[in-house]
PDB file of N, CA and C in Angstrom:
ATOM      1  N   UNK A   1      -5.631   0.665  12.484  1.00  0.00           N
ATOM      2  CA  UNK A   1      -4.600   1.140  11.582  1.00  0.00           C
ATOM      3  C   UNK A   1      -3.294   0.394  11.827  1.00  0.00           C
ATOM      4  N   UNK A   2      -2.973   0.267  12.609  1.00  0.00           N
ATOM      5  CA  UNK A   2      -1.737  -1.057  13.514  1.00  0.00           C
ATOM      6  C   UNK A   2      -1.523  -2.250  12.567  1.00  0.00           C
ATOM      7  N   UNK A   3      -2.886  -2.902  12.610  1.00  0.00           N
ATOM      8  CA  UNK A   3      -2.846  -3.906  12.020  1.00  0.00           C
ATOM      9  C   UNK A   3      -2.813  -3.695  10.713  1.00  0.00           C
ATOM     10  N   UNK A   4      -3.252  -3.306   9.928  1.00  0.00           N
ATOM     11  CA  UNK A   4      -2.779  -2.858   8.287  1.00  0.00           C
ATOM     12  C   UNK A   4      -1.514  -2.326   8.422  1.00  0.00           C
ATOM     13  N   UNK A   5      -0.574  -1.831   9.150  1.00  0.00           N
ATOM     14  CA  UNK A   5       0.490  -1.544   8.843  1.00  0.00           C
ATOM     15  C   UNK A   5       1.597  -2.328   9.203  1.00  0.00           C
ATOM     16  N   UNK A   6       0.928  -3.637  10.163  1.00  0.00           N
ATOM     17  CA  UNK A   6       1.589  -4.780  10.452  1.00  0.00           C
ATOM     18  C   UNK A   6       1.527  -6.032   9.439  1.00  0.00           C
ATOM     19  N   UNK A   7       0.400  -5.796   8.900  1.00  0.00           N
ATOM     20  CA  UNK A   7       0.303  -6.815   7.889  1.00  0.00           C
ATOM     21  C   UNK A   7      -0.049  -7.164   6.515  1.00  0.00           C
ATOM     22  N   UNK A   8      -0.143  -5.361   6.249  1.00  0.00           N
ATOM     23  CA  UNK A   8      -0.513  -5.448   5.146  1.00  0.00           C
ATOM     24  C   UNK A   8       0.141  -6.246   4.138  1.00  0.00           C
ATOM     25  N   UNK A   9       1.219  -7.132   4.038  1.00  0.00           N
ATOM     26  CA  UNK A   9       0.919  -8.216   2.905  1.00  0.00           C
ATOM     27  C   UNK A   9       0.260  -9.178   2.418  1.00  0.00           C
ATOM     28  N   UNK A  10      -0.589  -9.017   4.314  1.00  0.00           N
ATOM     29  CA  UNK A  10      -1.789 -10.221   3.968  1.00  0.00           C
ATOM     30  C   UNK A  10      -3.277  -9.664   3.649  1.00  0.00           C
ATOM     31  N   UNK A  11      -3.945 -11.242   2.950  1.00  0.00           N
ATOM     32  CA  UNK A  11      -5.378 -10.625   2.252  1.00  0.00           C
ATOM     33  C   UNK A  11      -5.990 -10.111   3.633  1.00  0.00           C
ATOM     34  N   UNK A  12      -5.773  -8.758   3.748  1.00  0.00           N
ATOM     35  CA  UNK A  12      -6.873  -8.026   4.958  1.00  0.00           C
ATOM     36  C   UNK A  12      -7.814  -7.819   4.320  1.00  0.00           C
ATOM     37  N   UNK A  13      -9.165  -8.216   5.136  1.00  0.00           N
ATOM     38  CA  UNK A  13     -10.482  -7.246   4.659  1.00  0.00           C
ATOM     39  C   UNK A  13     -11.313  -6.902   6.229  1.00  0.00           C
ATOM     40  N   UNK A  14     -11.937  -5.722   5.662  1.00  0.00           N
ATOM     41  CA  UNK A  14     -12.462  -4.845   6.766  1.00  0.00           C
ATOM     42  C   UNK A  14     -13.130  -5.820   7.587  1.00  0.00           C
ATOM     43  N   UNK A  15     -14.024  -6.828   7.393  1.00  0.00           N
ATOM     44  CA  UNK A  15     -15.009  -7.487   8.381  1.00  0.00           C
ATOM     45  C   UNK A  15     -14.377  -8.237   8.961  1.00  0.00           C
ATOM     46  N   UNK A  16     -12.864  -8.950   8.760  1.00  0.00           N
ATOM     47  CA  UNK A  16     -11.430 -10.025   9.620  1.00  0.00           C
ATOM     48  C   UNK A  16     -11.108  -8.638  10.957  1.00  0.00           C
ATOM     49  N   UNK A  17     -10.740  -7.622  10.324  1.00  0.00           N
ATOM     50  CA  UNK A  17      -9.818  -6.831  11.781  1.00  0.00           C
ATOM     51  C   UNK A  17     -11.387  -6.044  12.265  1.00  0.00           C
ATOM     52  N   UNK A  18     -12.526  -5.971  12.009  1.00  0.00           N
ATOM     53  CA  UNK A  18     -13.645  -5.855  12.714  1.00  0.00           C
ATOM     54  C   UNK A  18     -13.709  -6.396  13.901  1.00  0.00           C
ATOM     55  N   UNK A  19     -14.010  -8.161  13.420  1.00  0.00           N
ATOM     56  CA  UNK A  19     -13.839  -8.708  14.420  1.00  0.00           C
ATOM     57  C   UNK A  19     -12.618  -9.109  15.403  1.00  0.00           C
ATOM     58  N   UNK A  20     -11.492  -8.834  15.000  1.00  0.00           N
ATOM     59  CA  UNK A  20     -10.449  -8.569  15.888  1.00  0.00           C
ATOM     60  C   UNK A  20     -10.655  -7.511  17.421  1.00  0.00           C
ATOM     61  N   UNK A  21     -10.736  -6.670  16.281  1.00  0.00           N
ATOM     62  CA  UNK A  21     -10.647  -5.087  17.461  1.00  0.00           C
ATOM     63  C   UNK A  21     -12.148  -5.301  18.043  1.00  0.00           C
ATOM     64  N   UNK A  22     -13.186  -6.285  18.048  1.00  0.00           N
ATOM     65  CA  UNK A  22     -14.393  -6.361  18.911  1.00  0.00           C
ATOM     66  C   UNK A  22     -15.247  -5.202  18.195  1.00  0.00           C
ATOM     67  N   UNK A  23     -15.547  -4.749  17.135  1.00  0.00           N
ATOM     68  CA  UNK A  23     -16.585  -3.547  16.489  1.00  0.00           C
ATOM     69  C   UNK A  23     -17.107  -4.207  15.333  1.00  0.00           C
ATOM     70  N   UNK A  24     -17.882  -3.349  14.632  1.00  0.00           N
ATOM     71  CA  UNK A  24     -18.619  -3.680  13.520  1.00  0.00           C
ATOM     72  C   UNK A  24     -18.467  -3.124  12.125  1.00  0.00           C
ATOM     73  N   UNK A  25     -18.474  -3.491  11.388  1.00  0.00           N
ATOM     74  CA  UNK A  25     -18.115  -3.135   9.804  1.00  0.00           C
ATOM     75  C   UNK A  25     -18.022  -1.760   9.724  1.00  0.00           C
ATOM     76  N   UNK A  26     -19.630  -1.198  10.426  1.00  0.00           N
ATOM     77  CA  UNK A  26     -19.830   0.171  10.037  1.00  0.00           C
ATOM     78  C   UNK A  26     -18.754   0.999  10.376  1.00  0.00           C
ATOM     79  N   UNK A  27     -19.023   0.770  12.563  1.00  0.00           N
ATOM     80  CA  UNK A  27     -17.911   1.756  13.076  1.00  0.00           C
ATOM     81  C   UNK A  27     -16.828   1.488  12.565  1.00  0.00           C
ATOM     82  N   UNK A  28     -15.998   0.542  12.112  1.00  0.00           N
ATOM     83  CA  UNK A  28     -15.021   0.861  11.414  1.00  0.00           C
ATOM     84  C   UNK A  28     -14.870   1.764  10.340  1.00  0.00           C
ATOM     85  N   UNK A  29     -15.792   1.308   9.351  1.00  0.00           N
ATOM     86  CA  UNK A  29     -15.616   2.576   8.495  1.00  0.00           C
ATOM     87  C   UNK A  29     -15.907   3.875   9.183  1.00  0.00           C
ATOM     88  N   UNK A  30     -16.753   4.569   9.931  1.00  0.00           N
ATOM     89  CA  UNK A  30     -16.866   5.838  10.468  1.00  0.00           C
ATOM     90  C   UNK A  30     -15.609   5.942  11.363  1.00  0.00           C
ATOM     91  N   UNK A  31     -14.935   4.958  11.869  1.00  0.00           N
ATOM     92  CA  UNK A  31     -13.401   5.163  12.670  1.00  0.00           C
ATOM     93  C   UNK A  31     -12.796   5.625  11.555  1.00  0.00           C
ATOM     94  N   UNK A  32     -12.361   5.157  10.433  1.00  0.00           N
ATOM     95  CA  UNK A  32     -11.433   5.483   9.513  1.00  0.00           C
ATOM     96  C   UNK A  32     -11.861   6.881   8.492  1.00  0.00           C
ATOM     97  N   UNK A  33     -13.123   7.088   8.508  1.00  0.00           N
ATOM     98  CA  UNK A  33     -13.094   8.289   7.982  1.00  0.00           C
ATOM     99  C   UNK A  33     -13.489   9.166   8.920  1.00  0.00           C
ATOM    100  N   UNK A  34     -13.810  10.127  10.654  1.00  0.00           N
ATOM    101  CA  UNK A  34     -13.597  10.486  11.249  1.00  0.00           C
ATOM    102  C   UNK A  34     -12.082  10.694  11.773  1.00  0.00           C
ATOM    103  N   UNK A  35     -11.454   9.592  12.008  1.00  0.00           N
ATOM    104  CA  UNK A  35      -9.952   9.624  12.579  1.00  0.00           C
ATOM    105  C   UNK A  35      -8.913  10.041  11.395  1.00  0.00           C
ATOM    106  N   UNK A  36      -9.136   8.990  10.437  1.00  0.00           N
ATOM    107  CA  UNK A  36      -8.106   9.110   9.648  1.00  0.00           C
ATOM    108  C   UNK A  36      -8.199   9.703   8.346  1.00  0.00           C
ATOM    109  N   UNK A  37      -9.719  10.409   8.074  1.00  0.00           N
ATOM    110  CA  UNK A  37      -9.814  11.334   7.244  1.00  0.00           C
ATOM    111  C   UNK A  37      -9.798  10.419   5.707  1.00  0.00           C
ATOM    112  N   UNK A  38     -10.008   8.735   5.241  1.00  0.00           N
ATOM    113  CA  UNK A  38      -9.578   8.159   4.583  1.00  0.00           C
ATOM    114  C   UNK A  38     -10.503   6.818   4.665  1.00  0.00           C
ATOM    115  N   UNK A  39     -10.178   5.948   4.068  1.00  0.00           N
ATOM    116  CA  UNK A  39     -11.142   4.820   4.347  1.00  0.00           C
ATOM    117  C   UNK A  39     -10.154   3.589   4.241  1.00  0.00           C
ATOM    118  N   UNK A  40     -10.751   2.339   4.772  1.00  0.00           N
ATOM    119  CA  UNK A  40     -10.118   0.848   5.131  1.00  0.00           C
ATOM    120  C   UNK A  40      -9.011   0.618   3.652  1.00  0.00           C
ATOM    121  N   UNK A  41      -9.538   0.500   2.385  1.00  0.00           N
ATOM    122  CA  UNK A  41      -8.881   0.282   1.141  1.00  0.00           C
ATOM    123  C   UNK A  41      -7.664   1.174   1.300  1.00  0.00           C
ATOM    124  N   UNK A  42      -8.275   2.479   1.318  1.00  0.00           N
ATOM    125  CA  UNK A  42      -7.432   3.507   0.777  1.00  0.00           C
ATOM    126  C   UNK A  42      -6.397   3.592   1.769  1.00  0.00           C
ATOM    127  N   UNK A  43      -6.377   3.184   3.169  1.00  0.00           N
ATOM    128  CA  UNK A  43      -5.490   2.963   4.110  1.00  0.00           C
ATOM    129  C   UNK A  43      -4.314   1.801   3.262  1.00  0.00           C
ATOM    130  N   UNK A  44      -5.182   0.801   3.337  1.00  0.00           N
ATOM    131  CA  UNK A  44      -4.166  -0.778   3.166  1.00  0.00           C
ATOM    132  C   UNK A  44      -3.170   0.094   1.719  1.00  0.00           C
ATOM    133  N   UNK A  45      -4.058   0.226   0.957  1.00  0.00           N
ATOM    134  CA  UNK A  45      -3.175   0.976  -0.194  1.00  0.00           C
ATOM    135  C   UNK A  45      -2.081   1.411  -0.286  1.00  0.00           C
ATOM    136  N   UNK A  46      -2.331   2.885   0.578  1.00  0.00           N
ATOM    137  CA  UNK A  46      -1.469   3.480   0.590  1.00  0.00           C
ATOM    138  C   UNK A  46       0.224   2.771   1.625  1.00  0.00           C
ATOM    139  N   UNK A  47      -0.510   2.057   2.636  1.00  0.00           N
ATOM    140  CA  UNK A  47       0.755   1.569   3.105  1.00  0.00           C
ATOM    141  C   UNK A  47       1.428   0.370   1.956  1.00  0.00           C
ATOM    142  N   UNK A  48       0.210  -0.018   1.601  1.00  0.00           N
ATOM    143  CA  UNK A  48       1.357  -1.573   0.616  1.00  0.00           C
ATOM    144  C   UNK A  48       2.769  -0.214  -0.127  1.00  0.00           C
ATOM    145  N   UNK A  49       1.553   1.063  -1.321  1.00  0.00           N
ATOM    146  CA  UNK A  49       2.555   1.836  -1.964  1.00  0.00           C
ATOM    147  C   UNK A  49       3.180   1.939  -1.099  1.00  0.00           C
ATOM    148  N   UNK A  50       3.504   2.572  -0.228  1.00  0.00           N
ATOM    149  CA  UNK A  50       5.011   3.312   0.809  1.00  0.00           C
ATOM    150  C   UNK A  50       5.969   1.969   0.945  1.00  0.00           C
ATOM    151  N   UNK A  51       5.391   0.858   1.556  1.00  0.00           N
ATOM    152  CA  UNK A  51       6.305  -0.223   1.773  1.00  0.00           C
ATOM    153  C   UNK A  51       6.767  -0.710   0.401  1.00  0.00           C
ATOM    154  N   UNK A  52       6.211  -0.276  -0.842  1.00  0.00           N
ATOM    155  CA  UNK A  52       6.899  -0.866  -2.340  1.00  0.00           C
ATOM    156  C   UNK A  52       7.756   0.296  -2.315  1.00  0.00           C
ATOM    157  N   UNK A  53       7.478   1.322  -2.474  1.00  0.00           N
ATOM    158  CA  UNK A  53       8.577   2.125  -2.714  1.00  0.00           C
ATOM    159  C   UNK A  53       9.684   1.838  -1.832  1.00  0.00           C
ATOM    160  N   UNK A  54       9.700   1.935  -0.977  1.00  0.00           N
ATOM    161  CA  UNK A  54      10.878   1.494  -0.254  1.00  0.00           C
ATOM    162  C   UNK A  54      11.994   0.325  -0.489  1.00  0.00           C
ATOM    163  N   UNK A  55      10.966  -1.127  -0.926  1.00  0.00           N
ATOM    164  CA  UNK A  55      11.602  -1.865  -1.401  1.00  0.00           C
ATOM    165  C   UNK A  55      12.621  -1.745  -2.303  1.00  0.00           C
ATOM    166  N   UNK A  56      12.086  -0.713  -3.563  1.00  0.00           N
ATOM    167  CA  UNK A  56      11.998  -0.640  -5.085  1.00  0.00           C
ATOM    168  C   UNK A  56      12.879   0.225  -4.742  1.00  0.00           C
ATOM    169  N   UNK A  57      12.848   1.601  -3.695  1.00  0.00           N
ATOM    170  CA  UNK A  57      14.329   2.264  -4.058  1.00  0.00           C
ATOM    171  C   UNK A  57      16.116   1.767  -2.973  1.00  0.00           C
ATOM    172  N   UNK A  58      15.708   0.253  -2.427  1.00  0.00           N
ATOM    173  CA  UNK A  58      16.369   0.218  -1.481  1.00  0.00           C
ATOM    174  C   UNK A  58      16.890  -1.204  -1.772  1.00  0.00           C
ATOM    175  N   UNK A  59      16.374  -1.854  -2.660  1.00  0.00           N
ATOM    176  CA  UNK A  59      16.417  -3.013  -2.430  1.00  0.00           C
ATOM    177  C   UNK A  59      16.889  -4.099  -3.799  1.00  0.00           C
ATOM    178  N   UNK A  60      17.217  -4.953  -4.177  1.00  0.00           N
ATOM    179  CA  UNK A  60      17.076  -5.629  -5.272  1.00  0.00           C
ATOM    180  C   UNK A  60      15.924  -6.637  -5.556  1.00  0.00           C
ATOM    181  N   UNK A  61      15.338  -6.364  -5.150  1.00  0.00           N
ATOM    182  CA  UNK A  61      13.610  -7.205  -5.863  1.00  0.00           C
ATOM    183  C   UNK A  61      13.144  -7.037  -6.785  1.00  0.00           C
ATOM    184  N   UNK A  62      13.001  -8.011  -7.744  1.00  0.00           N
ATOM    185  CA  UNK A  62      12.287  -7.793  -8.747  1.00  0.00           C
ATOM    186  C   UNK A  62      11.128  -7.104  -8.737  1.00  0.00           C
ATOM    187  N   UNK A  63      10.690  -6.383  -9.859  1.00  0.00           N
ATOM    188  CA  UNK A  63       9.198  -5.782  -9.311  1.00  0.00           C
ATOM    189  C   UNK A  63       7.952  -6.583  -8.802  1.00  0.00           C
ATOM    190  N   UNK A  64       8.161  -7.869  -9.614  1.00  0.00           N
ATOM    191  CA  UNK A  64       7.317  -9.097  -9.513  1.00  0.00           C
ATOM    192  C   UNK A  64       7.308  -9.943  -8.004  1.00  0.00           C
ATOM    193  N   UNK A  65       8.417  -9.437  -7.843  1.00  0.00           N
ATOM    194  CA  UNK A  65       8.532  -9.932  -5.862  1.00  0.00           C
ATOM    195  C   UNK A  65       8.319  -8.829  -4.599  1.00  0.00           C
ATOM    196  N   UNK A  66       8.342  -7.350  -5.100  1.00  0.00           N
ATOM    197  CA  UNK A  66       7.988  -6.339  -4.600  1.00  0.00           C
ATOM    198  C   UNK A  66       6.198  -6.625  -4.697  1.00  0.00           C
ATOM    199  N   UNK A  67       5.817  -6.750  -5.879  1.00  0.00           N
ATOM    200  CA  UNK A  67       4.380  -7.347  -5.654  1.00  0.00           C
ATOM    201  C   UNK A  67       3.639  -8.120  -5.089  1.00  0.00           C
ATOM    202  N   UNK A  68       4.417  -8.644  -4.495  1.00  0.00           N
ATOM    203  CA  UNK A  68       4.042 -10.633  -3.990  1.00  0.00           C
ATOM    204  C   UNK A  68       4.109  -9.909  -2.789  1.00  0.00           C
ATOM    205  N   UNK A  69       5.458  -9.224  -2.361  1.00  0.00           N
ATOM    206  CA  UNK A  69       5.658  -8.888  -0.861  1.00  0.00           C
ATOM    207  C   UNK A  69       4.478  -8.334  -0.372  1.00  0.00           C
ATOM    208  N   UNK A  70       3.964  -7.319  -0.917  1.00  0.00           N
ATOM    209  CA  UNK A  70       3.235  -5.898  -0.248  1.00  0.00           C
ATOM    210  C   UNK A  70       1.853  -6.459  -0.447  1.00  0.00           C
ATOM    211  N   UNK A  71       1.582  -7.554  -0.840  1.00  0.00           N
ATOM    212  CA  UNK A  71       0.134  -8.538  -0.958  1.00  0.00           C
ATOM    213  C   UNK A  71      -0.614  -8.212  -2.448  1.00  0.00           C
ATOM    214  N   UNK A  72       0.110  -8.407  -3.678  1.00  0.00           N
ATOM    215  CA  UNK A  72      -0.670  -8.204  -5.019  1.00  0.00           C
ATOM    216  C   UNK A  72      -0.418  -9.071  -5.059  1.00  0.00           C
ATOM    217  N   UNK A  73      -0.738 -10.390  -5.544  1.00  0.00           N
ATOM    218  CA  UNK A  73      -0.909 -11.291  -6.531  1.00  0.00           C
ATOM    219  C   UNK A  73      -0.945 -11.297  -7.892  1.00  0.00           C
ATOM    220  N   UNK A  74      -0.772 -10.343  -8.331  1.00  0.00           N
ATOM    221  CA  UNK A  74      -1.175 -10.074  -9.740  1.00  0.00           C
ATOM    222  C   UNK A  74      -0.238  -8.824 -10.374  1.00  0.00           C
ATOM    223  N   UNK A  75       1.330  -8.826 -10.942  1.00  0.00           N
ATOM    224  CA  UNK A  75       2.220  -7.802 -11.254  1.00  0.00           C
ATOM    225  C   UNK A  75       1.896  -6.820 -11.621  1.00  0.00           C
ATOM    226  N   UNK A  76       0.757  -7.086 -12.774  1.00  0.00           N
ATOM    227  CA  UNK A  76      -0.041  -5.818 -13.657  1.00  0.00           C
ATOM    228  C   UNK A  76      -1.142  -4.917 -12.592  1.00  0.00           C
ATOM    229  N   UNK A  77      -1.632  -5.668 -11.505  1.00  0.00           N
ATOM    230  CA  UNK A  77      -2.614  -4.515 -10.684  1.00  0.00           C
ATOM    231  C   UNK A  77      -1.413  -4.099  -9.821  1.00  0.00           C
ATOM    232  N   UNK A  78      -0.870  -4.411  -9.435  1.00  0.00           N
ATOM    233  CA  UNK A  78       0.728  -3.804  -8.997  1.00  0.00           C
ATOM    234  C   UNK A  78       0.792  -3.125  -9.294  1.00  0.00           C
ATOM    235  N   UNK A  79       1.140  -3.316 -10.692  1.00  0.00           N
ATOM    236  CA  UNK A  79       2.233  -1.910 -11.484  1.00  0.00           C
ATOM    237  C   UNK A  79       1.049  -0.600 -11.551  1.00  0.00           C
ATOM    238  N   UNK A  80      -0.262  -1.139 -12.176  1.00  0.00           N
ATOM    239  CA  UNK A  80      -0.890   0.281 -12.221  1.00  0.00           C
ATOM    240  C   UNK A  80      -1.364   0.772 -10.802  1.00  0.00           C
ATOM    241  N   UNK A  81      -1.728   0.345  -9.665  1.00  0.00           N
ATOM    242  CA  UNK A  81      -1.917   0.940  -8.566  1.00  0.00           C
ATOM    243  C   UNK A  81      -0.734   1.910  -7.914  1.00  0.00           C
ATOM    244  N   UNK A  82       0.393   1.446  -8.447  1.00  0.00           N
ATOM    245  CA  UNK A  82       1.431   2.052  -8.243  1.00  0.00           C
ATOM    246  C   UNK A  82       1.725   3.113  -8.619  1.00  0.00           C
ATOM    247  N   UNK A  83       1.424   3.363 -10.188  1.00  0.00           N
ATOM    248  CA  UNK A  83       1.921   4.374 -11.291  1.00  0.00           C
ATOM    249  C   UNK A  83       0.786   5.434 -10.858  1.00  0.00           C
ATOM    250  N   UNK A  84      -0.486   4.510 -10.231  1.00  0.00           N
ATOM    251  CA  UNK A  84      -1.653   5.727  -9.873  1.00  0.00           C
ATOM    252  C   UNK A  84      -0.620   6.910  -8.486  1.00  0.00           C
ATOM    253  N   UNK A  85      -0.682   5.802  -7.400  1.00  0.00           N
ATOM    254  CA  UNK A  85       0.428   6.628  -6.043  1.00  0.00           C
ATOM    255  C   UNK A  85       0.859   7.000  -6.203  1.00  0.00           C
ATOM    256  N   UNK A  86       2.268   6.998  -7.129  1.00  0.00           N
ATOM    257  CA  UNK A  86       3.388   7.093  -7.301  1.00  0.00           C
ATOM    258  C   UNK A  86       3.947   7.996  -8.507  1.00  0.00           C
ATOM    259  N   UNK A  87       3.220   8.160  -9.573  1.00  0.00           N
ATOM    260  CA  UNK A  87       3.132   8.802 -10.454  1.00  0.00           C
ATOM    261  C   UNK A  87       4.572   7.948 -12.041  1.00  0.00           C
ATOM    262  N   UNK A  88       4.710   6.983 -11.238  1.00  0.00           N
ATOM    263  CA  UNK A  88       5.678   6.176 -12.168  1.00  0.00           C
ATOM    264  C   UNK A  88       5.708   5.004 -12.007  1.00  0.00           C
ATOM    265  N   UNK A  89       5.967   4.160 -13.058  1.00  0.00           N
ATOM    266  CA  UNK A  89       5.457   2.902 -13.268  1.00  0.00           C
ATOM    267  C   UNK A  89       6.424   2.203 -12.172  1.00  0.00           C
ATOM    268  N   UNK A  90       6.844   0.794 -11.164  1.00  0.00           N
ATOM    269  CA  UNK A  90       7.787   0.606 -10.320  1.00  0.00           C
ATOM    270  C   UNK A  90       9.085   0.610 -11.279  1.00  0.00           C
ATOM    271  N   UNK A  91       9.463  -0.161 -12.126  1.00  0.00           N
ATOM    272  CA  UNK A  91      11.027   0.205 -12.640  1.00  0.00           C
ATOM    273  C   UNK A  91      11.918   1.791 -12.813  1.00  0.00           C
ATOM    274  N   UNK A  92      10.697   2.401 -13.563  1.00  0.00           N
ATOM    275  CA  UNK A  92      10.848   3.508 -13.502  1.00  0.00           C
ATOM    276  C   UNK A  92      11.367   4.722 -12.183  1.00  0.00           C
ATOM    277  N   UNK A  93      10.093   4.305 -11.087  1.00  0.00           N
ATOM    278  CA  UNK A  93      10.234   4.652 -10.438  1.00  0.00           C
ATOM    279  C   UNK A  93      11.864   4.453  -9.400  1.00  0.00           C
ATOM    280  N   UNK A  94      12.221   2.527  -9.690  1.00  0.00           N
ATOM    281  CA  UNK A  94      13.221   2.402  -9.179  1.00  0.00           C
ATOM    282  C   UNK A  94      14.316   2.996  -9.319  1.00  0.00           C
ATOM    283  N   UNK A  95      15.014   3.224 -11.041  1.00  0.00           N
ATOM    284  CA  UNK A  95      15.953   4.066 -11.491  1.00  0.00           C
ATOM    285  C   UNK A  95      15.852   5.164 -11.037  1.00  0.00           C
ATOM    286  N   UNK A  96      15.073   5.942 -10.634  1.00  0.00           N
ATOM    287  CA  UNK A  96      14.826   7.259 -10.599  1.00  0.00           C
ATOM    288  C   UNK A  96      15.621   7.398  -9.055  1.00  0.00           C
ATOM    289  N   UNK A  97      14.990   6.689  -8.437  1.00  0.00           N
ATOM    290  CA  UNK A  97      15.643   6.458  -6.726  1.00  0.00           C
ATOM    291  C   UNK A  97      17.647   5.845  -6.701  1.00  0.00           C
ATOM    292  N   UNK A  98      17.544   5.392  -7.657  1.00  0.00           N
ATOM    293  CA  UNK A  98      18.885   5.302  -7.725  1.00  0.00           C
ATOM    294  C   UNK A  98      19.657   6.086  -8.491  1.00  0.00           C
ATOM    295  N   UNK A  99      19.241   7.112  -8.731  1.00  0.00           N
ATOM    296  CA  UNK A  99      20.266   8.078  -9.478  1.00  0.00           C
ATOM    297  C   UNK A  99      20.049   9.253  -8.153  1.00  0.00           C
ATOM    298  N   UNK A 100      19.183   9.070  -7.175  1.00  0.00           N
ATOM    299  CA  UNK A 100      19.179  10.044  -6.561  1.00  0.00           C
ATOM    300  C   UNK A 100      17.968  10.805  -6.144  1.00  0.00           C
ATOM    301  N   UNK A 101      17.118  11.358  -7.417  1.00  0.00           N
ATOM    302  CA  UNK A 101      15.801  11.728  -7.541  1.00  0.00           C
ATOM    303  C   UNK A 101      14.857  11.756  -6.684  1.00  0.00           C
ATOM    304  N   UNK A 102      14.243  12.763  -5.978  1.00  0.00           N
ATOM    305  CA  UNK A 102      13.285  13.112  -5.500  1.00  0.00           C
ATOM    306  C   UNK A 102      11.942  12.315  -5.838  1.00  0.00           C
ATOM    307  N   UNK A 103      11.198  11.720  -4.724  1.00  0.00           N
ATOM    308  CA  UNK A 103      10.155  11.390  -5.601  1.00  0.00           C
ATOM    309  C   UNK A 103       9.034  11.516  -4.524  1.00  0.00           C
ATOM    310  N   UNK A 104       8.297  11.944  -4.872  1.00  0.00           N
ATOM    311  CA  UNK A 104       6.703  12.234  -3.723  1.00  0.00           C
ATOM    312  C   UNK A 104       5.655  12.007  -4.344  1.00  0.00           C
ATOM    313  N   UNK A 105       5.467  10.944  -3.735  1.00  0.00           N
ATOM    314  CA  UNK A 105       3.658  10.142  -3.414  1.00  0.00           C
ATOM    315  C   UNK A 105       2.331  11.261  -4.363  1.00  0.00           C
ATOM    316  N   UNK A 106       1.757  10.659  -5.040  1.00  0.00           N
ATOM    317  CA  UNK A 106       1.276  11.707  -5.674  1.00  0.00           C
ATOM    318  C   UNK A 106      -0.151  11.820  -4.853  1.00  0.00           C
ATOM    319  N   UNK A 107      -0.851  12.797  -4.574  1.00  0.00           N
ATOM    320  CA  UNK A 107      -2.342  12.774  -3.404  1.00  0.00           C
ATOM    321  C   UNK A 107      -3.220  11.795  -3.884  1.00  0.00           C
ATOM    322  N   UNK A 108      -3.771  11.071  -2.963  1.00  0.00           N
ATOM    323  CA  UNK A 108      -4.858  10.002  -3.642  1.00  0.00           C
ATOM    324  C   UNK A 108      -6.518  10.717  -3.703  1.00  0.00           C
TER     325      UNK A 108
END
């Protein structure tokens, strides 16, 4: 979990930090849904969302560079993975943080 939250801007996939941490595809996945109640994707996910939001209510980045940062390549799977978390599209979401507004992660 360390390492996805250290790097999630980069292309992580489960069988690279497998062989890091010395285990195997599987136990990883049974680590992440035993421990963390969640799985490898849905981990990286959720940290890229938290680290965009943050950007987006803190920061001046375009949304298109908030995307690049948190490891999308692609603005449009950005924006809707986002609007899924987040319950608002990123601009949206940004104004909202700058007027003040409450905003909580919607359950995945």
């Amino acid at each position: 979990m360390r390492i996805v939250e250290a790097e999630y801007a980069s292309d992580l996939e489960l069988d690279d930090i497998a062989r890091r941490v010395a285990s195997s595809r599987r136990q990883l996945q049974r680590a992440y849904a035993e421990i963390g109640d969640t799985t490898f994707r849905e981990h990286l996910t959720r940290v890229r969302m938290e680290r965009a939001a943050e950007l987006l209510a803190n920061g001046s980045l375009t949304v298109r560079e908030v995307a690049r940062r948190v490891g999308y390549r692609q603005p449009a799977q950005f924006a809707k993975t986002f609007r899924r978390h987040l319950g608002n599209v990123p601009s949206a979401y940004r104004a909202r943080a700058r007027e003040g507004v409450s905003q909580t992660p919607r359950a995945a």
